[in-house]
C-alpha atoms as a PDB file:
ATOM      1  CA  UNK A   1      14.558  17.940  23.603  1.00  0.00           C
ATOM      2  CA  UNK A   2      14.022  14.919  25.793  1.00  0.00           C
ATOM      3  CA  UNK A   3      16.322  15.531  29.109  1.00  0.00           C
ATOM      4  CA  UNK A   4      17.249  11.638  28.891  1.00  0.00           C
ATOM      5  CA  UNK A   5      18.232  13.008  25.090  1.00  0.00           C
ATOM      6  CA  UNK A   6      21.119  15.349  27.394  1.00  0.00           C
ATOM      7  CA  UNK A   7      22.006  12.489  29.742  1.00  0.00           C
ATOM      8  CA  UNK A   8      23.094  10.207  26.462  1.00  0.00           C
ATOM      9  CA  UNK A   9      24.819  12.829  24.584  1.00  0.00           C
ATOM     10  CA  UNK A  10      26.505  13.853  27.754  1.00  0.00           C
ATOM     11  CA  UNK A  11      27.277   9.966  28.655  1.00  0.00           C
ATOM     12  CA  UNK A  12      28.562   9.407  24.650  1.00  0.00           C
ATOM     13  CA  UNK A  13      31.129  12.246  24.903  1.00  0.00           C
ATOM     14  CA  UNK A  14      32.231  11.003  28.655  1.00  0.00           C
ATOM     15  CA  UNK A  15      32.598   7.447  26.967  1.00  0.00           C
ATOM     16  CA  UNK A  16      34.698   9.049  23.918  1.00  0.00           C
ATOM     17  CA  UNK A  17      37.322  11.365  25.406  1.00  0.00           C
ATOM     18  CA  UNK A  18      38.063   8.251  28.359  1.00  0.00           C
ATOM     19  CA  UNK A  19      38.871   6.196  25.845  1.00  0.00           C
ATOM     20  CA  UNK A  20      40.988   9.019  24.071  1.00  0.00           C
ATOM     21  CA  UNK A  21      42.819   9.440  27.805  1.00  0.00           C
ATOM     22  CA  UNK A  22      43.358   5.428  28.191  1.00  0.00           C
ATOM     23  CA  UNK A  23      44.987   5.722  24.717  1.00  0.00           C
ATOM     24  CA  UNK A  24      47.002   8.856  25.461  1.00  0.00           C
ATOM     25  CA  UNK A  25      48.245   6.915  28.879  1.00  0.00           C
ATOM     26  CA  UNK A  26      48.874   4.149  26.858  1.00  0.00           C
ATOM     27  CA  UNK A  27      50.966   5.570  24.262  1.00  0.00           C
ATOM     28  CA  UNK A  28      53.219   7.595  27.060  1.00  0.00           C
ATOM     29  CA  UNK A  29      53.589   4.415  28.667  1.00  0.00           C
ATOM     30  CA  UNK A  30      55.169   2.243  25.642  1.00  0.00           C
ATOM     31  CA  UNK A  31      57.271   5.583  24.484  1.00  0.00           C
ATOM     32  CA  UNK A  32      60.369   4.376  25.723  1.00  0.00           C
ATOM     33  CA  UNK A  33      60.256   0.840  25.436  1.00  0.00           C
ATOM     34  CA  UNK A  34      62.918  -0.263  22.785  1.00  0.00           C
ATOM     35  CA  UNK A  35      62.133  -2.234  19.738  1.00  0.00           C
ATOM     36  CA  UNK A  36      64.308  -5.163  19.002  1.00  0.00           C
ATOM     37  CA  UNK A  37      65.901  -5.795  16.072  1.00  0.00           C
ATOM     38  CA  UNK A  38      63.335  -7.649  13.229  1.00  0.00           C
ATOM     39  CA  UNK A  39      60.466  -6.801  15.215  1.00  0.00           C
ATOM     40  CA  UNK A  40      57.397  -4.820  14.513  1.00  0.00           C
ATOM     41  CA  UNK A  41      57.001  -3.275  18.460  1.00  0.00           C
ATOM     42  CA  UNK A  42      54.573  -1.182  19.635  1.00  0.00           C
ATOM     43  CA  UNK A  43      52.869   0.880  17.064  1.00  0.00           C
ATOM     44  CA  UNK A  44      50.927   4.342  18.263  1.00  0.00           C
ATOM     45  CA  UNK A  45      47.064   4.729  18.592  1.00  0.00           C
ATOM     46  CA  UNK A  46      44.822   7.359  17.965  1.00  0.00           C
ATOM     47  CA  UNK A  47      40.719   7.495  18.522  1.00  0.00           C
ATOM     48  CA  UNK A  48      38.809   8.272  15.517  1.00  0.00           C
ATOM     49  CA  UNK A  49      35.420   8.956  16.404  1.00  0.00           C
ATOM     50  CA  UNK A  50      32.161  10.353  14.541  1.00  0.00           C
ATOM     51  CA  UNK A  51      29.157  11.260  15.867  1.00  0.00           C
ATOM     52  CA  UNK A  52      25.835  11.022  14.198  1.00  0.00           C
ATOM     53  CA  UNK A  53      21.896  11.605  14.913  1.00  0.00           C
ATOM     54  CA  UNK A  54      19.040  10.025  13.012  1.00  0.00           C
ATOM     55  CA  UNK A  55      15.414  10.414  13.755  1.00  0.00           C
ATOM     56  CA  UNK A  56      13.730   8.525  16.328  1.00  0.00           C
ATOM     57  CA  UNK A  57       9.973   8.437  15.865  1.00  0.00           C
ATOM     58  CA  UNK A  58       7.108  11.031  17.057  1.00  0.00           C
ATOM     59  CA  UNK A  59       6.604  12.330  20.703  1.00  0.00           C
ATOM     60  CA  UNK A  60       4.028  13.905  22.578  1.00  0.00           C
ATOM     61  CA  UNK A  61       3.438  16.926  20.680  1.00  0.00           C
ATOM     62  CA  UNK A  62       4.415  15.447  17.067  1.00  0.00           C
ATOM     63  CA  UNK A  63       8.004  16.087  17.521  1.00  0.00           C
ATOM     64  CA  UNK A  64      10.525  13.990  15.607  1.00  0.00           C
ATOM     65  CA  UNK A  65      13.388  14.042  18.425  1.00  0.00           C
ATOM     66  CA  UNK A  66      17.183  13.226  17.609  1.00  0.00           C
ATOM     67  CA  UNK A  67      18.793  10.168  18.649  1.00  0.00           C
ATOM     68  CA  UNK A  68      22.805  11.170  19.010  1.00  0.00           C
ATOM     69  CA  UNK A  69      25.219   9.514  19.765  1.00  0.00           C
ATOM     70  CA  UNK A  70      29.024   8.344  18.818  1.00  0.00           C
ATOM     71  CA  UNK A  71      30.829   5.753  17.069  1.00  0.00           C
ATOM     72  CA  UNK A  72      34.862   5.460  17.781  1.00  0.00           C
ATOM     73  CA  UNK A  73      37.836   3.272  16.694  1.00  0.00           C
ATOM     74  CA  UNK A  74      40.656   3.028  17.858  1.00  0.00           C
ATOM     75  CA  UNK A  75      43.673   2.956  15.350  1.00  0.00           C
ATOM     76  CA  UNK A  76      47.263   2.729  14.864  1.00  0.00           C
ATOM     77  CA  UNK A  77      49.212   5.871  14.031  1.00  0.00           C
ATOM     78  CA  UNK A  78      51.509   5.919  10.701  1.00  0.00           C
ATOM     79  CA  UNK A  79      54.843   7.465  11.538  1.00  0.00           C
ATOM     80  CA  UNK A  80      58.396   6.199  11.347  1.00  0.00           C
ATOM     81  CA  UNK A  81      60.132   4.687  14.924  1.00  0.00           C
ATOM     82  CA  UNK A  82      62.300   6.846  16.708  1.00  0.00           C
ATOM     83  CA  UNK A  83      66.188   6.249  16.354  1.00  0.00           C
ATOM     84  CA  UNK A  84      68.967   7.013  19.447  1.00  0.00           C
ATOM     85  CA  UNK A  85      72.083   6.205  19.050  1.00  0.00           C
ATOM     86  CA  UNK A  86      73.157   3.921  21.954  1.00  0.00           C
ATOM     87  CA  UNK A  87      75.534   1.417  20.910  1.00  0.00           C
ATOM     88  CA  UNK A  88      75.573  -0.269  24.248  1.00  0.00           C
ATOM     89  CA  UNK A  89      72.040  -1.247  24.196  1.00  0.00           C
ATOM     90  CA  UNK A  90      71.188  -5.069  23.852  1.00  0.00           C
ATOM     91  CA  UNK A  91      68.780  -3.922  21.365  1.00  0.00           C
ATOM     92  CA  UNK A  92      71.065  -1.448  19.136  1.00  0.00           C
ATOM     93  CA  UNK A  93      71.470  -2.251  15.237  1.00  0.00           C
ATOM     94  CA  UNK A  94      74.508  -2.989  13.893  1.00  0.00           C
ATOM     95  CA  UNK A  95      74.875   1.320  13.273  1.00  0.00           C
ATOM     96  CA  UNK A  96      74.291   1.571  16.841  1.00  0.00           C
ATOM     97  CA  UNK A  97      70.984   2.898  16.548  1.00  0.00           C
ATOM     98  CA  UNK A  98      68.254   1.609  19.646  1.00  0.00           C
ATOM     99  CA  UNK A  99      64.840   2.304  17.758  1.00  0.00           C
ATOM    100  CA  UNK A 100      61.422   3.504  19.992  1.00  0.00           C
ATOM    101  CA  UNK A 101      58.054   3.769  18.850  1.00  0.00           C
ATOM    102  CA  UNK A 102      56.909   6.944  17.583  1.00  0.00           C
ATOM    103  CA  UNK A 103      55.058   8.728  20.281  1.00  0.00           C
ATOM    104  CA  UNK A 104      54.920  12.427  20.465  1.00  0.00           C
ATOM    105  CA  UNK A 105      55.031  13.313  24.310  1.00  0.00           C
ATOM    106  CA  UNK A 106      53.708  16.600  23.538  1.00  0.00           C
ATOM    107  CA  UNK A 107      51.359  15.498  21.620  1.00  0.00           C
ATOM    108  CA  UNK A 108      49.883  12.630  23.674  1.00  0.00           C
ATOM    109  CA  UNK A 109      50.203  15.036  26.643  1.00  0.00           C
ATOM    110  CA  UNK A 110      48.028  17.440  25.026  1.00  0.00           C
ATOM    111  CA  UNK A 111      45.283  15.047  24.051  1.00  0.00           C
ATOM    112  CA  UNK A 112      45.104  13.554  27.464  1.00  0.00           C
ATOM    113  CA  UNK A 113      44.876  17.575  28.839  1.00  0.00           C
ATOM    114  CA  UNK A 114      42.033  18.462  25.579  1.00  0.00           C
ATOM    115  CA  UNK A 115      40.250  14.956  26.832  1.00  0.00           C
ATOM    116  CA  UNK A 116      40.675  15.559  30.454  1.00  0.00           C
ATOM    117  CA  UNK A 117      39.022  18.798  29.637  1.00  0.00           C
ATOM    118  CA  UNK A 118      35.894  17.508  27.042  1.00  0.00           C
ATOM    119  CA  UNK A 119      35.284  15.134  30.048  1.00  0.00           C
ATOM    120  CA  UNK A 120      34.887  17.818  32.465  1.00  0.00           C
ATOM    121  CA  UNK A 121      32.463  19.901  30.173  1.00  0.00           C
ATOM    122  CA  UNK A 122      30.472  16.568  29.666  1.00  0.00           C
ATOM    123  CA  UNK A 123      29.956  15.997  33.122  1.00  0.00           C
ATOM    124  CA  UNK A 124      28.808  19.443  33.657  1.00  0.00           C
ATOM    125  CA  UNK A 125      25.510  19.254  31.056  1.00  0.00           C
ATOM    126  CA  UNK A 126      24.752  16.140  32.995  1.00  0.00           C
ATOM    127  CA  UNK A 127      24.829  18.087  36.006  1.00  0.00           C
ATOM    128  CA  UNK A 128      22.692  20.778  34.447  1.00  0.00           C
ATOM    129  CA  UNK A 129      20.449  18.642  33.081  1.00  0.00           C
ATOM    130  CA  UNK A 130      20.005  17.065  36.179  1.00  0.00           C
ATOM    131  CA  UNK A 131      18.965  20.318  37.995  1.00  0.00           C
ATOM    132  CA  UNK A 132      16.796  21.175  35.090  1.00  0.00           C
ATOM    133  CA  UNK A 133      14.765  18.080  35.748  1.00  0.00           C
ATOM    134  CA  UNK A 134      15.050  18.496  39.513  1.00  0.00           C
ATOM    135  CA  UNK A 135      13.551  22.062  39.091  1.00  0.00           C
ATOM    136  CA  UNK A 136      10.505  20.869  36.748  1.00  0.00           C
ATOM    137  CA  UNK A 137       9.934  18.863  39.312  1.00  0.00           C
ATOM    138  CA  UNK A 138       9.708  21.021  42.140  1.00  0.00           C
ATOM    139  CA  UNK A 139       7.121  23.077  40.196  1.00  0.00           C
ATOM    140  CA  UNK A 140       4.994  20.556  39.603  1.00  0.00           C
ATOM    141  CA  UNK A 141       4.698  19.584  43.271  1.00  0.00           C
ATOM    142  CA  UNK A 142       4.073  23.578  44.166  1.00  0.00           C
ATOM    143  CA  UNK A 143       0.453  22.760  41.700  1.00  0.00           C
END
């Protein structure tokens, strides 16, 4: 494999999982922001992402390598809002009830911990790809 083939697989998954850890931020930051009465408010978003790899063409050597990469959406979450009972609120139903989207804290705290995470382990194959091409390169000065 190509070692600009590691860079791009490494720079496709450091691409995915920030996006999954703006969305996680995102979601934790509209969770308690009250939806008025009649209106839609914020809905929930989750990344849906695929990867893929098709062939490329020949190399040196006749070797067909593998382009990879990844392809990601971002879209809404189905769930139902979140209902307190706060009759005070300037936003409260005529039951009383103050309705919030419906984010998961754990949930979103956990994906921005699992992306936080992917990120890390991404970064590291750049790194050793990195020293993999600084080595070659050291040994074919030493000729």
């Amino acid at each position: 494999m190509d070692y600009r083939a590691l860079a791009e697989i490494g720079a496709a998954g450091m691409t995915l999982e920030k996006k999954r850890l703006e969305v996680a931020a995102m979601n934790l930051a509209h969770m308690n922001s009250s939806i008025a009465p009649g209106q839609a408010g914020y809905r929930p978003l989750q990344v849906v992402s695929q990867s893929f790899a098709s062939r490329v063409g020949d190399s040196i050597g006749g070797l067909d390598p593998l382009s990879v990469g990844m392809r990601w959406t971002v879209v809404p979450r189905e769930g139902a809002p979140r209902e307190v009972r706060d009759p005070g609120h300037p936003h409260a139903d005529a039951n009383g009830f103050v309705r919030y989207p419906a984010v998961d804290q754990a949930l979103e705290m956990l994906s921005a911990m699992s992306a936080m995470r992917a990120y890390e382990a991404n970064m590291a194959v750049m790194g050793m790809a990195k020293a993999m091409v600084t080595r070659a390169l050291e040994l074919g000065a030493q000729r």
